[in-house]
PDB file of N, CA and C in Angstrom:
ATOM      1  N   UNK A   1      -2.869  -8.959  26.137  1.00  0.00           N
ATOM      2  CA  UNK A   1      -3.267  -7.938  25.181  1.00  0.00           C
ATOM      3  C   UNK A   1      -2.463  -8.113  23.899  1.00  0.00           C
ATOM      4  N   UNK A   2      -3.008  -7.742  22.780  1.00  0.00           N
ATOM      5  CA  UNK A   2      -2.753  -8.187  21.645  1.00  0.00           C
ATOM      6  C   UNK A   2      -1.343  -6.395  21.178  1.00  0.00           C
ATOM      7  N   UNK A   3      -0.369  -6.839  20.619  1.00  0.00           N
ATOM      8  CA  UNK A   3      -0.018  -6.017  20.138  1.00  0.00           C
ATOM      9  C   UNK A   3      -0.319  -4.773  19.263  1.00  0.00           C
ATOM     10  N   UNK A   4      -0.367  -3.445  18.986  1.00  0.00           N
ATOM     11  CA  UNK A   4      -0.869  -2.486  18.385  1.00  0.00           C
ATOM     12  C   UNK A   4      -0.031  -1.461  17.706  1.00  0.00           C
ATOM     13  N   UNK A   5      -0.544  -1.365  16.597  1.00  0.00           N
ATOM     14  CA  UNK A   5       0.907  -0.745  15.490  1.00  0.00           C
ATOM     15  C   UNK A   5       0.215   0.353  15.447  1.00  0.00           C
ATOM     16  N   UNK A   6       1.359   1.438  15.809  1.00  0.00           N
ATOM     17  CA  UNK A   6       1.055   3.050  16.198  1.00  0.00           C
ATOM     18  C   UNK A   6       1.209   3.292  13.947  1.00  0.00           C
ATOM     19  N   UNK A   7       0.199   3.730  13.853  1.00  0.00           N
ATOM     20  CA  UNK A   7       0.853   4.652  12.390  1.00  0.00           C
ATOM     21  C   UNK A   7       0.533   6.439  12.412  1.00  0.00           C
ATOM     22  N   UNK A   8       1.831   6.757  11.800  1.00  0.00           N
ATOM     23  CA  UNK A   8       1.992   7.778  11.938  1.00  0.00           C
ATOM     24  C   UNK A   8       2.358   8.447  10.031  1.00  0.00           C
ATOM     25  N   UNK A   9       2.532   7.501   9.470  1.00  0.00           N
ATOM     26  CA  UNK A   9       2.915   7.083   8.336  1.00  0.00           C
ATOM     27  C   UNK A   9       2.785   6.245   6.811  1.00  0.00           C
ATOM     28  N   UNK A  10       1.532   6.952   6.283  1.00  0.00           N
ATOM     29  CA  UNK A  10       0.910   6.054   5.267  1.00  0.00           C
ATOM     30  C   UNK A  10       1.126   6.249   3.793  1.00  0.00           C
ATOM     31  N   UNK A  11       1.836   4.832   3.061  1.00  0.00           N
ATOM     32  CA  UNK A  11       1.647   4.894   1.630  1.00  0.00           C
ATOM     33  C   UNK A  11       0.328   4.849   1.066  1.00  0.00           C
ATOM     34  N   UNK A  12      -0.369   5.455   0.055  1.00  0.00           N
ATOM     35  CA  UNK A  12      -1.097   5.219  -0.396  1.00  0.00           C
ATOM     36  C   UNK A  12      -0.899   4.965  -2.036  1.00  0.00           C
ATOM     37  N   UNK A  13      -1.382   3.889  -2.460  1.00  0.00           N
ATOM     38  CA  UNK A  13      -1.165   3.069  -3.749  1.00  0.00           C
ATOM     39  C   UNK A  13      -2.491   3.452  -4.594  1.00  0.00           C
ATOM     40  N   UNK A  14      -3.088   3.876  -5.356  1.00  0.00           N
ATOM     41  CA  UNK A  14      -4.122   3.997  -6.073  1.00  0.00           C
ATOM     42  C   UNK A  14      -4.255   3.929  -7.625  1.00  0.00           C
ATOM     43  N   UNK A  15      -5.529   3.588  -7.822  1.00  0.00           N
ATOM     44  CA  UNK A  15      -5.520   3.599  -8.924  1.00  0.00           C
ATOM     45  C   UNK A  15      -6.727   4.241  -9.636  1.00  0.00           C
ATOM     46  N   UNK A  16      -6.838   5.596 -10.295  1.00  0.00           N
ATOM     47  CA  UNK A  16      -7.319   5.831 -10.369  1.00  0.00           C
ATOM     48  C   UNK A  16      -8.683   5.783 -11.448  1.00  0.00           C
ATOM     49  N   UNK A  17      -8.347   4.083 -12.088  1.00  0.00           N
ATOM     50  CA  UNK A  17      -9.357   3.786 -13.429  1.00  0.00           C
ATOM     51  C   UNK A  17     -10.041   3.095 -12.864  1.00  0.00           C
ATOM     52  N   UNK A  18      -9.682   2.083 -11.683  1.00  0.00           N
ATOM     53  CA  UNK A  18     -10.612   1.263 -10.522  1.00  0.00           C
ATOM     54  C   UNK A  18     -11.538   1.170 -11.137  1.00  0.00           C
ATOM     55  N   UNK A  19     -12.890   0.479 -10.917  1.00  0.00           N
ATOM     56  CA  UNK A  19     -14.207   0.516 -10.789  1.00  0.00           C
ATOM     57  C   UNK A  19     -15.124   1.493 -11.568  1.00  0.00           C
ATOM     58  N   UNK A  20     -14.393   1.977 -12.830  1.00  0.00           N
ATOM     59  CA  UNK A  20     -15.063   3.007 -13.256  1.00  0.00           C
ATOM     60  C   UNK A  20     -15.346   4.167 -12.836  1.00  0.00           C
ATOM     61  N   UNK A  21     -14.204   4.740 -11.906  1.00  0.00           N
ATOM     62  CA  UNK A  21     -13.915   6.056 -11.221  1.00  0.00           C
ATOM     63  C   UNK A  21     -13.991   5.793  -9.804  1.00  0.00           C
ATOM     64  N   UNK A  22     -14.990   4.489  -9.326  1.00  0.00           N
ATOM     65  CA  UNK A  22     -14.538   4.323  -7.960  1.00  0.00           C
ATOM     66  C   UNK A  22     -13.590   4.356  -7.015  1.00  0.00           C
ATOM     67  N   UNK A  23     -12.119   4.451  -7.778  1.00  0.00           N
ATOM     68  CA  UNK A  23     -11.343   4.200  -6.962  1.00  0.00           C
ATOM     69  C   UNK A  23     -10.533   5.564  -6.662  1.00  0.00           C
ATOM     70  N   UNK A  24     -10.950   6.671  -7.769  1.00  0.00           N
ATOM     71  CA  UNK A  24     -10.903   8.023  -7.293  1.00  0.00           C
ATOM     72  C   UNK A  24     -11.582   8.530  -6.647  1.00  0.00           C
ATOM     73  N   UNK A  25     -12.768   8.131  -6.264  1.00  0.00           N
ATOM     74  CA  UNK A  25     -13.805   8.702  -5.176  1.00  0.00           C
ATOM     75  C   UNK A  25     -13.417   8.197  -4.079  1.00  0.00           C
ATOM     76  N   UNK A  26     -12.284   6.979  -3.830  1.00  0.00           N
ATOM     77  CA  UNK A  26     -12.383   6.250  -2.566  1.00  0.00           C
ATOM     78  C   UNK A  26     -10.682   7.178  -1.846  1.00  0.00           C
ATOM     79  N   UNK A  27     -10.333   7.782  -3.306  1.00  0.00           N
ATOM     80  CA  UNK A  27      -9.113   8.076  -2.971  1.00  0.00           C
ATOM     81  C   UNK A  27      -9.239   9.505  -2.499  1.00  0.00           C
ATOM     82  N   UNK A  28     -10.370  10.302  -3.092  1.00  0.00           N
ATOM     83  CA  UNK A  28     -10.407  11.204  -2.292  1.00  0.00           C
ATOM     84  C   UNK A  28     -11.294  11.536  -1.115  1.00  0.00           C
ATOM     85  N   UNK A  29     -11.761  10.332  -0.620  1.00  0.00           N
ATOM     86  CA  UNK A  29     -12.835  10.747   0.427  1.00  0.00           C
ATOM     87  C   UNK A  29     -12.207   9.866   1.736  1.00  0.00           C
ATOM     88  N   UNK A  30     -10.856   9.182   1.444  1.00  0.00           N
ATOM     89  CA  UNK A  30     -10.088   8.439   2.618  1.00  0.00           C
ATOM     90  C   UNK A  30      -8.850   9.506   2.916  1.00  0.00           C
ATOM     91  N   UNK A  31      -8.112   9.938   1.789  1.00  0.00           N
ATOM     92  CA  UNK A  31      -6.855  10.427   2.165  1.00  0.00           C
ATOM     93  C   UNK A  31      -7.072  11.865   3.333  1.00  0.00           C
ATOM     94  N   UNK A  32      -8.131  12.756   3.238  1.00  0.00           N
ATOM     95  CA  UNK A  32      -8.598  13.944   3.997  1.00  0.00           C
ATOM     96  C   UNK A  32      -8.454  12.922   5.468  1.00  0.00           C
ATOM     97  N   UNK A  33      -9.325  11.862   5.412  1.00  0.00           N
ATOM     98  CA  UNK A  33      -9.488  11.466   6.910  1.00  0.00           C
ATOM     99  C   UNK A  33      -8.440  11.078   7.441  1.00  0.00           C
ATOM    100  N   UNK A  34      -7.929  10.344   6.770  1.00  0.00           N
ATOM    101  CA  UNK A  34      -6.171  10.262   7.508  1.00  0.00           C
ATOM    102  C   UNK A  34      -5.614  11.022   7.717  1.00  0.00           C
ATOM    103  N   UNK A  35      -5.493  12.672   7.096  1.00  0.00           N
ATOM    104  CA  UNK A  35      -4.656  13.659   7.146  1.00  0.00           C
ATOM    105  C   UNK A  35      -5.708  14.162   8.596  1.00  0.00           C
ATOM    106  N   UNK A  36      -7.141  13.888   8.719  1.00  0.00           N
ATOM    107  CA  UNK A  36      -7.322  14.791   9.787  1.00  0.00           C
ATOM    108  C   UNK A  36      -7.495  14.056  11.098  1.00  0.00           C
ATOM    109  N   UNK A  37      -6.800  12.612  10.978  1.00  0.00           N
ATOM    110  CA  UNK A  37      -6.066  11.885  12.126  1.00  0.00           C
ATOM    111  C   UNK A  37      -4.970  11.993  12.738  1.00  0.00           C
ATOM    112  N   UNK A  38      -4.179  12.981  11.396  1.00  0.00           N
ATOM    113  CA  UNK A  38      -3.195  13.223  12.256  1.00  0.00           C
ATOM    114  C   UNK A  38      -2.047  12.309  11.521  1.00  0.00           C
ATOM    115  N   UNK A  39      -1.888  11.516  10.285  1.00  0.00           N
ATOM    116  CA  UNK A  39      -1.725  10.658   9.809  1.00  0.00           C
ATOM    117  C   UNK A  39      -0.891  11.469   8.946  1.00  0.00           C
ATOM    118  N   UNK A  40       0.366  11.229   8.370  1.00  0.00           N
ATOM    119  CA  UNK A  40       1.388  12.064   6.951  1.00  0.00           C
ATOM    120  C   UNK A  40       1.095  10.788   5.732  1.00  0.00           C
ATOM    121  N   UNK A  41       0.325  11.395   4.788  1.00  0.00           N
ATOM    122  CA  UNK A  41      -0.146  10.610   3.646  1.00  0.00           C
ATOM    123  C   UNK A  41       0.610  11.240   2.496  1.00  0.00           C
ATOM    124  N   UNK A  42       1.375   9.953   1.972  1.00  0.00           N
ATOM    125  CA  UNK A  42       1.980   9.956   0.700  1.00  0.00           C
ATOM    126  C   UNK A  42       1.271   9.252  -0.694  1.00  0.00           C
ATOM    127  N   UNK A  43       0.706  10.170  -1.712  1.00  0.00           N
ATOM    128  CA  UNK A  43      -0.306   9.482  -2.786  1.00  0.00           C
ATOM    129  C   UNK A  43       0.619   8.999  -3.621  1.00  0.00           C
ATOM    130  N   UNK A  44       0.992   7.636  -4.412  1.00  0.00           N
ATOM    131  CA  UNK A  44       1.369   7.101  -5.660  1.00  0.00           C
ATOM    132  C   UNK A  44       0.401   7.333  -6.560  1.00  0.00           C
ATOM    133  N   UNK A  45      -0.002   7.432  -7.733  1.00  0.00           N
ATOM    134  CA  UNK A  45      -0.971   7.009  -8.241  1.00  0.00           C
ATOM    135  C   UNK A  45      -0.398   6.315  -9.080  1.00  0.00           C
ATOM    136  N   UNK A  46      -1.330   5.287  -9.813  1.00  0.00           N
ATOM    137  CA  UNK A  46      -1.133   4.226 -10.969  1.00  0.00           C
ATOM    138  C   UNK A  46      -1.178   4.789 -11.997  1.00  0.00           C
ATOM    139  N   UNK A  47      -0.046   4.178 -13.265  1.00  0.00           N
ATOM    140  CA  UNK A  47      -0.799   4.743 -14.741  1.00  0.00           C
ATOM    141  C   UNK A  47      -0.317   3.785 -15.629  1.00  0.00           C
ATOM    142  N   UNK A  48      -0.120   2.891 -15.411  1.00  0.00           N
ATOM    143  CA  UNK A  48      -0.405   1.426 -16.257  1.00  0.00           C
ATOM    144  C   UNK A  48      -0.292   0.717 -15.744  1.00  0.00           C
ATOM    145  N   UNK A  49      -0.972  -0.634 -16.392  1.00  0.00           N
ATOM    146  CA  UNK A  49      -0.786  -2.397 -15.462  1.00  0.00           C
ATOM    147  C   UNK A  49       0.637  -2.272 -15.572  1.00  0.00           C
ATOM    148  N   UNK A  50       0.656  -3.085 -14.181  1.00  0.00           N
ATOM    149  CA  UNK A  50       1.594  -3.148 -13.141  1.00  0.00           C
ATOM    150  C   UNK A  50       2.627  -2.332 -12.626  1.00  0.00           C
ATOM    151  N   UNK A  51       2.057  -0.800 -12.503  1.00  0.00           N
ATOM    152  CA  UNK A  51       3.080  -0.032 -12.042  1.00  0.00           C
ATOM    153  C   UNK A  51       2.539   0.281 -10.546  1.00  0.00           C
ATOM    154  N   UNK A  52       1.382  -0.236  -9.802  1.00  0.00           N
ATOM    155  CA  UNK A  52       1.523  -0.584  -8.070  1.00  0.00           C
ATOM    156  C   UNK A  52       2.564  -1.521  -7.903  1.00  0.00           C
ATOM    157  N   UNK A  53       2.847  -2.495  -8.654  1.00  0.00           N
ATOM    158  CA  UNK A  53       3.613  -3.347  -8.737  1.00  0.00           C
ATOM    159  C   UNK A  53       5.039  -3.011  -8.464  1.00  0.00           C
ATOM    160  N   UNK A  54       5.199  -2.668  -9.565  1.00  0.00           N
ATOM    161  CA  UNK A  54       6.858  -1.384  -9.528  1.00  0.00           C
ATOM    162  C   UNK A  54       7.130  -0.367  -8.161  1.00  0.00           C
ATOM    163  N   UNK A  55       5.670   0.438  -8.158  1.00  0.00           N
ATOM    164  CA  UNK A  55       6.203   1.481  -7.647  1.00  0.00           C
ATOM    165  C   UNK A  55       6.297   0.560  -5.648  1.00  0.00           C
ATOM    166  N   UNK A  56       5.460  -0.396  -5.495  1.00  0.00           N
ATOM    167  CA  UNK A  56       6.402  -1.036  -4.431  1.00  0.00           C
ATOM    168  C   UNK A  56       7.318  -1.762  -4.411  1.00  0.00           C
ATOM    169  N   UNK A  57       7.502  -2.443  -5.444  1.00  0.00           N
ATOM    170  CA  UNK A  57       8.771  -3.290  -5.789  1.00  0.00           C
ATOM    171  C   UNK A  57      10.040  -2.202  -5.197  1.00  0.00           C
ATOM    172  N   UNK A  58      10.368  -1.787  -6.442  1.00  0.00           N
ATOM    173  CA  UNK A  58      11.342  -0.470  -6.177  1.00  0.00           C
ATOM    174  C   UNK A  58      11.615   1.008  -6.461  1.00  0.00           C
ATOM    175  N   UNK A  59       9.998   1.346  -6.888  1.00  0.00           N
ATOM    176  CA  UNK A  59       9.979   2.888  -7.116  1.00  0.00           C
ATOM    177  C   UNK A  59       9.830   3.910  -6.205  1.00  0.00           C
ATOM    178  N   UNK A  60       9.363   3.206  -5.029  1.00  0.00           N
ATOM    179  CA  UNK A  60       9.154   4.134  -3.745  1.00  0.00           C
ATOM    180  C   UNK A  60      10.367   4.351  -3.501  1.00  0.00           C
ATOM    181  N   UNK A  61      11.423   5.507  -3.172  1.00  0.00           N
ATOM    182  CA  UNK A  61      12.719   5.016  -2.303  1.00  0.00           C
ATOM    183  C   UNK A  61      12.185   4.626  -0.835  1.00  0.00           C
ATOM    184  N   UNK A  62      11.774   5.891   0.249  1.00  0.00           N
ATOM    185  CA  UNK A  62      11.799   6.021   1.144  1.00  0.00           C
ATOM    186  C   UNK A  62      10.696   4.622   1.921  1.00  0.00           C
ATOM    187  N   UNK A  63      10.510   3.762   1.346  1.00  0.00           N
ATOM    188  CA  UNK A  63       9.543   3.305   1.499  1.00  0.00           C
ATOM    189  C   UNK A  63       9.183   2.457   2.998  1.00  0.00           C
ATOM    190  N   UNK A  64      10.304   1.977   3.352  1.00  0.00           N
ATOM    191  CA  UNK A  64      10.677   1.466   4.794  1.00  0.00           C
ATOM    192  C   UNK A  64       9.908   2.601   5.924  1.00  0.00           C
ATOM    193  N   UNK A  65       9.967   3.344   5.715  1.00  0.00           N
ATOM    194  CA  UNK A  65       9.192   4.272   6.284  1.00  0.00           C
ATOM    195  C   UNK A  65       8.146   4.677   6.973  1.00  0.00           C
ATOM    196  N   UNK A  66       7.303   3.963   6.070  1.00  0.00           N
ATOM    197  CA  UNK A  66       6.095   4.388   6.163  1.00  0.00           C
ATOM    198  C   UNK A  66       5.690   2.706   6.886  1.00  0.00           C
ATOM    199  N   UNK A  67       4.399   3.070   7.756  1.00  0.00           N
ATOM    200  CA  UNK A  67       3.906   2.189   8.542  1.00  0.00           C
ATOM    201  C   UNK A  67       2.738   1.260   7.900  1.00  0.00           C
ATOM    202  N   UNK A  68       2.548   1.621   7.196  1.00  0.00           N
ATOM    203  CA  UNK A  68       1.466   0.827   6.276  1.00  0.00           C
ATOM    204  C   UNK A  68       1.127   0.954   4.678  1.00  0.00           C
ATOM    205  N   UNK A  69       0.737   0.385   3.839  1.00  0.00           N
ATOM    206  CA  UNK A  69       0.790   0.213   2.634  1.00  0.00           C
ATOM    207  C   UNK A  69      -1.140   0.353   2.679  1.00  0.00           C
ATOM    208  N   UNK A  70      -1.791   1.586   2.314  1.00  0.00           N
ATOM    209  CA  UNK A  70      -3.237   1.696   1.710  1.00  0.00           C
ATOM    210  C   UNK A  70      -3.346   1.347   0.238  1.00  0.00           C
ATOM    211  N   UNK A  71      -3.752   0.246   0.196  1.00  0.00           N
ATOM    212  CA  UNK A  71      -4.488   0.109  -1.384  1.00  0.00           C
ATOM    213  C   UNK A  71      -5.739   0.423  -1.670  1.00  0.00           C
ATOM    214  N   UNK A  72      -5.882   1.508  -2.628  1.00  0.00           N
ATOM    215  CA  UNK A  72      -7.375   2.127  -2.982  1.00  0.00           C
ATOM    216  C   UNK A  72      -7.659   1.833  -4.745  1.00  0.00           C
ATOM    217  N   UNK A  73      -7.931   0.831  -4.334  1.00  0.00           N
ATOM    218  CA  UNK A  73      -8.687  -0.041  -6.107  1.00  0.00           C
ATOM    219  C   UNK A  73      -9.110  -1.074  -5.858  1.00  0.00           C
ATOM    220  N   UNK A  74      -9.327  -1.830  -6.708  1.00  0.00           N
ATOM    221  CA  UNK A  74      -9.765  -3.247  -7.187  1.00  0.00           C
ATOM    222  C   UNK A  74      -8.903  -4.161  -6.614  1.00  0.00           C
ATOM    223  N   UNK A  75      -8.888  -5.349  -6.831  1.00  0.00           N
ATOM    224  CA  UNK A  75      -8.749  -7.014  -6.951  1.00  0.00           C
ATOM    225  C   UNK A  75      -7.198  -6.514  -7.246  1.00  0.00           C
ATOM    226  N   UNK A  76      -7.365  -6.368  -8.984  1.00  0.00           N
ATOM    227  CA  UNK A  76      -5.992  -6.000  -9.554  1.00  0.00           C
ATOM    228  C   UNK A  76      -4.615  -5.408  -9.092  1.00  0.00           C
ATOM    229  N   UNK A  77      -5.682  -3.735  -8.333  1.00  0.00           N
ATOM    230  CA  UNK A  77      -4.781  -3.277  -7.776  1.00  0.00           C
ATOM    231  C   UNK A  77      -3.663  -3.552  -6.603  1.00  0.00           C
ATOM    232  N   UNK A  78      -4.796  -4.102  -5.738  1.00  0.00           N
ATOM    233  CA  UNK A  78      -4.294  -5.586  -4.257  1.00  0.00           C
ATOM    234  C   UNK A  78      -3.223  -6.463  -4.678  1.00  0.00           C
ATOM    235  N   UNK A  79      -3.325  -7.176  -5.500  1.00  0.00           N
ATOM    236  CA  UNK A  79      -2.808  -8.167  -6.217  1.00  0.00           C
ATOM    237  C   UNK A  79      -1.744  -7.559  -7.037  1.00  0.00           C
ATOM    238  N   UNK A  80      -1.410  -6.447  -7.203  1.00  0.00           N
ATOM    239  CA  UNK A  80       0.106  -5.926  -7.892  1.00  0.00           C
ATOM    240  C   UNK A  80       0.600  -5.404  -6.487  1.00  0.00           C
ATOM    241  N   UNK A  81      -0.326  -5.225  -5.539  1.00  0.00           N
ATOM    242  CA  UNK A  81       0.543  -4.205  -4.529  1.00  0.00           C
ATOM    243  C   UNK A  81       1.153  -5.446  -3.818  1.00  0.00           C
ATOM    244  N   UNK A  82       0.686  -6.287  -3.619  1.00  0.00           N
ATOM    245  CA  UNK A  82       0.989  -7.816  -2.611  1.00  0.00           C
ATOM    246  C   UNK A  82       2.611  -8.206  -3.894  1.00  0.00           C
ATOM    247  N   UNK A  83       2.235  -8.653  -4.774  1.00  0.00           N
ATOM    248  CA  UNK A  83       3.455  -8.772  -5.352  1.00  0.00           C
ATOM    249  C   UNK A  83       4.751  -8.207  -5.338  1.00  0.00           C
ATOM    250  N   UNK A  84       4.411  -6.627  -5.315  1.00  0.00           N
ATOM    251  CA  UNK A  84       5.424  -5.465  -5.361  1.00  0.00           C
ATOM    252  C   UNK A  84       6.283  -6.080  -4.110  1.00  0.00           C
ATOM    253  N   UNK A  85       5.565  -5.992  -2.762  1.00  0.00           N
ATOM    254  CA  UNK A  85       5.924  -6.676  -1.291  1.00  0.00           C
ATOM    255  C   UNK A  85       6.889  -7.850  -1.655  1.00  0.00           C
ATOM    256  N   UNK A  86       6.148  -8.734  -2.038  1.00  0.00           N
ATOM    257  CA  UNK A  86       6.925 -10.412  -2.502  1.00  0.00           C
ATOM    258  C   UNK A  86       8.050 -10.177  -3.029  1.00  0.00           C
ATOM    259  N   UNK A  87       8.421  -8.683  -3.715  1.00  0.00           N
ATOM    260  CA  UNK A  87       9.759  -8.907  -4.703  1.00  0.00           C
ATOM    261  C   UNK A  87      10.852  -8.007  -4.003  1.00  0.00           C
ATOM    262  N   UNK A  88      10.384  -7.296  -3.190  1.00  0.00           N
ATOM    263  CA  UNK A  88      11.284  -5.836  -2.216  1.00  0.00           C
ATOM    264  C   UNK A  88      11.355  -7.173  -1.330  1.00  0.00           C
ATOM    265  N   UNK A  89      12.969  -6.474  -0.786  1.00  0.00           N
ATOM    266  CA  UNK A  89      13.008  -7.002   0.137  1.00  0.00           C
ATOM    267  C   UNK A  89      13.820  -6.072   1.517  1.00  0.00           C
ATOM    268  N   UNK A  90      14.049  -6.876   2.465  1.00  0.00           N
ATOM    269  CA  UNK A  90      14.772  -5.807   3.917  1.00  0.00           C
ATOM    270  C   UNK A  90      15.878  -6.700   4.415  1.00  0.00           C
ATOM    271  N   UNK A  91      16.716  -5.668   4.479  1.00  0.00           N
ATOM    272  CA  UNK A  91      17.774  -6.105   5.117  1.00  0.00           C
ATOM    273  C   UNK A  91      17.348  -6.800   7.112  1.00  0.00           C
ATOM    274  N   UNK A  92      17.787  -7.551   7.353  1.00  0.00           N
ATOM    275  CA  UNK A  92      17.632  -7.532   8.418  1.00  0.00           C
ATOM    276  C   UNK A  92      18.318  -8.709   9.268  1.00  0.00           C
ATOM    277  N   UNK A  93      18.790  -7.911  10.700  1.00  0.00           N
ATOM    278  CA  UNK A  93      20.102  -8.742  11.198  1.00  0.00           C
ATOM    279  C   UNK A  93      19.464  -9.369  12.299  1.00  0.00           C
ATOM    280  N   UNK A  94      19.856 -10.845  12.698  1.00  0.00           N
ATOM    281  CA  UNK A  94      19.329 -11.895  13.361  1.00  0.00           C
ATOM    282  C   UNK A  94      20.672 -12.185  14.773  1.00  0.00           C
ATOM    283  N   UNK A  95      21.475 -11.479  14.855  1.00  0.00           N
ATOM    284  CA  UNK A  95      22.692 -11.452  15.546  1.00  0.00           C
ATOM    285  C   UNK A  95      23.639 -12.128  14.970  1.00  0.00           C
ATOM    286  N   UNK A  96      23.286 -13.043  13.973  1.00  0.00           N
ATOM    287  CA  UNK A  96      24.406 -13.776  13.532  1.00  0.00           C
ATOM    288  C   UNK A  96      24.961 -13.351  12.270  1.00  0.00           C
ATOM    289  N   UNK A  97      24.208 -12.191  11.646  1.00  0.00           N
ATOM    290  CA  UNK A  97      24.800 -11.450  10.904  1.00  0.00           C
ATOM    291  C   UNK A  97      23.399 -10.950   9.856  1.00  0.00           C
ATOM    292  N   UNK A  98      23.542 -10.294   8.393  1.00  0.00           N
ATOM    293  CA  UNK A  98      22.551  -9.378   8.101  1.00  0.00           C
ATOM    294  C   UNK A  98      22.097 -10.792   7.245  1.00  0.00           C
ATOM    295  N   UNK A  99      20.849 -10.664   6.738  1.00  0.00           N
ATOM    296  CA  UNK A  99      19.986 -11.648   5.906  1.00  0.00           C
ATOM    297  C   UNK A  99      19.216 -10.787   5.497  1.00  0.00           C
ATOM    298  N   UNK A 100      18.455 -11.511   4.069  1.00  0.00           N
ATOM    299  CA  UNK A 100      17.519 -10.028   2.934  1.00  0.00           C
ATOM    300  C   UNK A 100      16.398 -11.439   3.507  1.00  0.00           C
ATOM    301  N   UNK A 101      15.130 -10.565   3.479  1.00  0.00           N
ATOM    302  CA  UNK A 101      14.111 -11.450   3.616  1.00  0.00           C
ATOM    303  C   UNK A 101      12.824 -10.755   2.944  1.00  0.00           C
ATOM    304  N   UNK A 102      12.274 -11.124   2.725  1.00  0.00           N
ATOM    305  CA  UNK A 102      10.875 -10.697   1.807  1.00  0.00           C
ATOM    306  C   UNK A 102      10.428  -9.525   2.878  1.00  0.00           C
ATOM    307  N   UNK A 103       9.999  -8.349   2.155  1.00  0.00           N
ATOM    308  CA  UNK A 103       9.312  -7.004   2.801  1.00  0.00           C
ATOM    309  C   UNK A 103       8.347  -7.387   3.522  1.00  0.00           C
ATOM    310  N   UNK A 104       7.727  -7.134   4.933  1.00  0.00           N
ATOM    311  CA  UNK A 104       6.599  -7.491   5.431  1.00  0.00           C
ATOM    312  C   UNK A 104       6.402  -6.005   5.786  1.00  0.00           C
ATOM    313  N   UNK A 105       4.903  -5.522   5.488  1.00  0.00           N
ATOM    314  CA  UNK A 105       4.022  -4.632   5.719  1.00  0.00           C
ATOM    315  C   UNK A 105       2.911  -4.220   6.148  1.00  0.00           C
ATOM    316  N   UNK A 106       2.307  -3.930   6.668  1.00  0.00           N
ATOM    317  CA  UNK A 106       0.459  -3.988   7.094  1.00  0.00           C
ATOM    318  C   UNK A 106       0.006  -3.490   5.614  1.00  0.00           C
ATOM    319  N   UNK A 107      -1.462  -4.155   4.855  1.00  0.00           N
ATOM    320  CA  UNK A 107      -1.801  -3.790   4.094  1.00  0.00           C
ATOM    321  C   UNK A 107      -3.373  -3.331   4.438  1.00  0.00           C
ATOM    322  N   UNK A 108      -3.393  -1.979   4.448  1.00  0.00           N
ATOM    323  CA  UNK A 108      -5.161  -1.665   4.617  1.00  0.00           C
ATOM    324  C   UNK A 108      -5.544  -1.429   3.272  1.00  0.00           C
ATOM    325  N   UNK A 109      -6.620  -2.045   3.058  1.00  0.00           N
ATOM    326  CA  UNK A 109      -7.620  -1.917   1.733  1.00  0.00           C
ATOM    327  C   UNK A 109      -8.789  -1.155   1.600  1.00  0.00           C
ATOM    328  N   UNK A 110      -8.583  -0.206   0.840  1.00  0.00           N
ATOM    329  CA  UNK A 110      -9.948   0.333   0.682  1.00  0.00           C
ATOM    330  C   UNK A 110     -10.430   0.495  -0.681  1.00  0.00           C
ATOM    331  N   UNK A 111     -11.829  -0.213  -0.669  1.00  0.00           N
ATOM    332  CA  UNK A 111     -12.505  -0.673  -2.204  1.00  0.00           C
ATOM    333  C   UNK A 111     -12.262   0.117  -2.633  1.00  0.00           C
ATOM    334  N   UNK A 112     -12.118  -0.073  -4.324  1.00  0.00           N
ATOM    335  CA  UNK A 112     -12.020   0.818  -5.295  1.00  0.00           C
ATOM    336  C   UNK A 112     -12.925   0.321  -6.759  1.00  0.00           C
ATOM    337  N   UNK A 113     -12.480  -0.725  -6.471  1.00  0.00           N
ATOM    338  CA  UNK A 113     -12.760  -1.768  -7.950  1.00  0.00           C
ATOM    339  C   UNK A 113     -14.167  -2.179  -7.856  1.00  0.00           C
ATOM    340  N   UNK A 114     -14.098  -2.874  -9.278  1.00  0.00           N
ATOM    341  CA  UNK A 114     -15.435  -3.454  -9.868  1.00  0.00           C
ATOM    342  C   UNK A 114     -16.440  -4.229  -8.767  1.00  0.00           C
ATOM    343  N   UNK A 115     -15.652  -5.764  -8.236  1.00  0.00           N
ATOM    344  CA  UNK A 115     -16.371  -6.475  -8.065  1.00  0.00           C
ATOM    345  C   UNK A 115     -15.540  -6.615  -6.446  1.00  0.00           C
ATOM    346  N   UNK A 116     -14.405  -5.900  -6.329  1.00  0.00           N
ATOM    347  CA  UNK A 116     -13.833  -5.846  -4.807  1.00  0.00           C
ATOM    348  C   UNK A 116     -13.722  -7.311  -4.023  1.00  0.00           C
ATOM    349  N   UNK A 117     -13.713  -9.086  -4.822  1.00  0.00           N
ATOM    350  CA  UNK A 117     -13.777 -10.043  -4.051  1.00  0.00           C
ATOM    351  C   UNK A 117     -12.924  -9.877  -2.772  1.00  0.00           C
ATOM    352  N   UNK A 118     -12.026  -9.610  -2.937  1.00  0.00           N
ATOM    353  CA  UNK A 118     -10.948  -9.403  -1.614  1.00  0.00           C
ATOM    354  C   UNK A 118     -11.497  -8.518  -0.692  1.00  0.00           C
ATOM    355  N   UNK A 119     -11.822  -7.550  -1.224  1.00  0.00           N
ATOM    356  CA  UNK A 119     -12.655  -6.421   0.241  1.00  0.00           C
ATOM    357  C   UNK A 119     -13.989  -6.497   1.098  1.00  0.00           C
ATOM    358  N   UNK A 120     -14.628  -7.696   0.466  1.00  0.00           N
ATOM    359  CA  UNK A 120     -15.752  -8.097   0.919  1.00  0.00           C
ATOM    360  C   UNK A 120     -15.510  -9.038   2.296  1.00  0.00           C
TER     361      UNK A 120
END
């Protein structure tokens, strides 16, 4: 059997110029369903290029936290949130002592954007 990641704990990254408002319709018709899973949803929203970027890089504090990273936009938005990941990093000890290694996260996507190549 394949391993299964309990979440109890979701960032949500958005952006709300997406697709020409799409990505506010996606943001408010996903975050209710997670909350009525039972799910504790935390909203970022975006308000200029590259601040998904930032705000996972290092604007989130608590961010270790949370069990998954929701991106609700476009191409763009995906693509600053994946970066943000690439530049955070985690402490983490191997027994032979502590090492920083690139952030690894589950990323769920939900369309927002224009042409969505990645969500297809």
């Amino acid at each position: 059997a394949s391993p299964t990641l309990e979440v109890r704990k979701v960032c949500v990254v958005w952006n709300p110029f997406s697709g020409k408002g799409k990505g506010r319709k996606a943001h408010a018709f996903v975050v209710p369903k997670l909350q009525q899973a039972g799910i504790a949803v935390t909203s970022f929203q975006t308000a200029r290029a590259k601040h998904a970027q930032d705000l996972v890089a290092r604007e989130i504090e608590d961010f270790d936290e949370y069990d998954v990273v929701c991106v609700v936009g476009g191409d763009g938005t995906l693509n600053e949130v994946v970066n943000g990941l690439a530049l955070r990093t985690q402490a983490l000890s191997d027994g032979a002592g502590a090492q920083e290694l690139p952030c690894c996260k589950p990323i769920a996507l939900i369309p927002g954007g224009t042409g969505n190549s990645f969500a297809m």
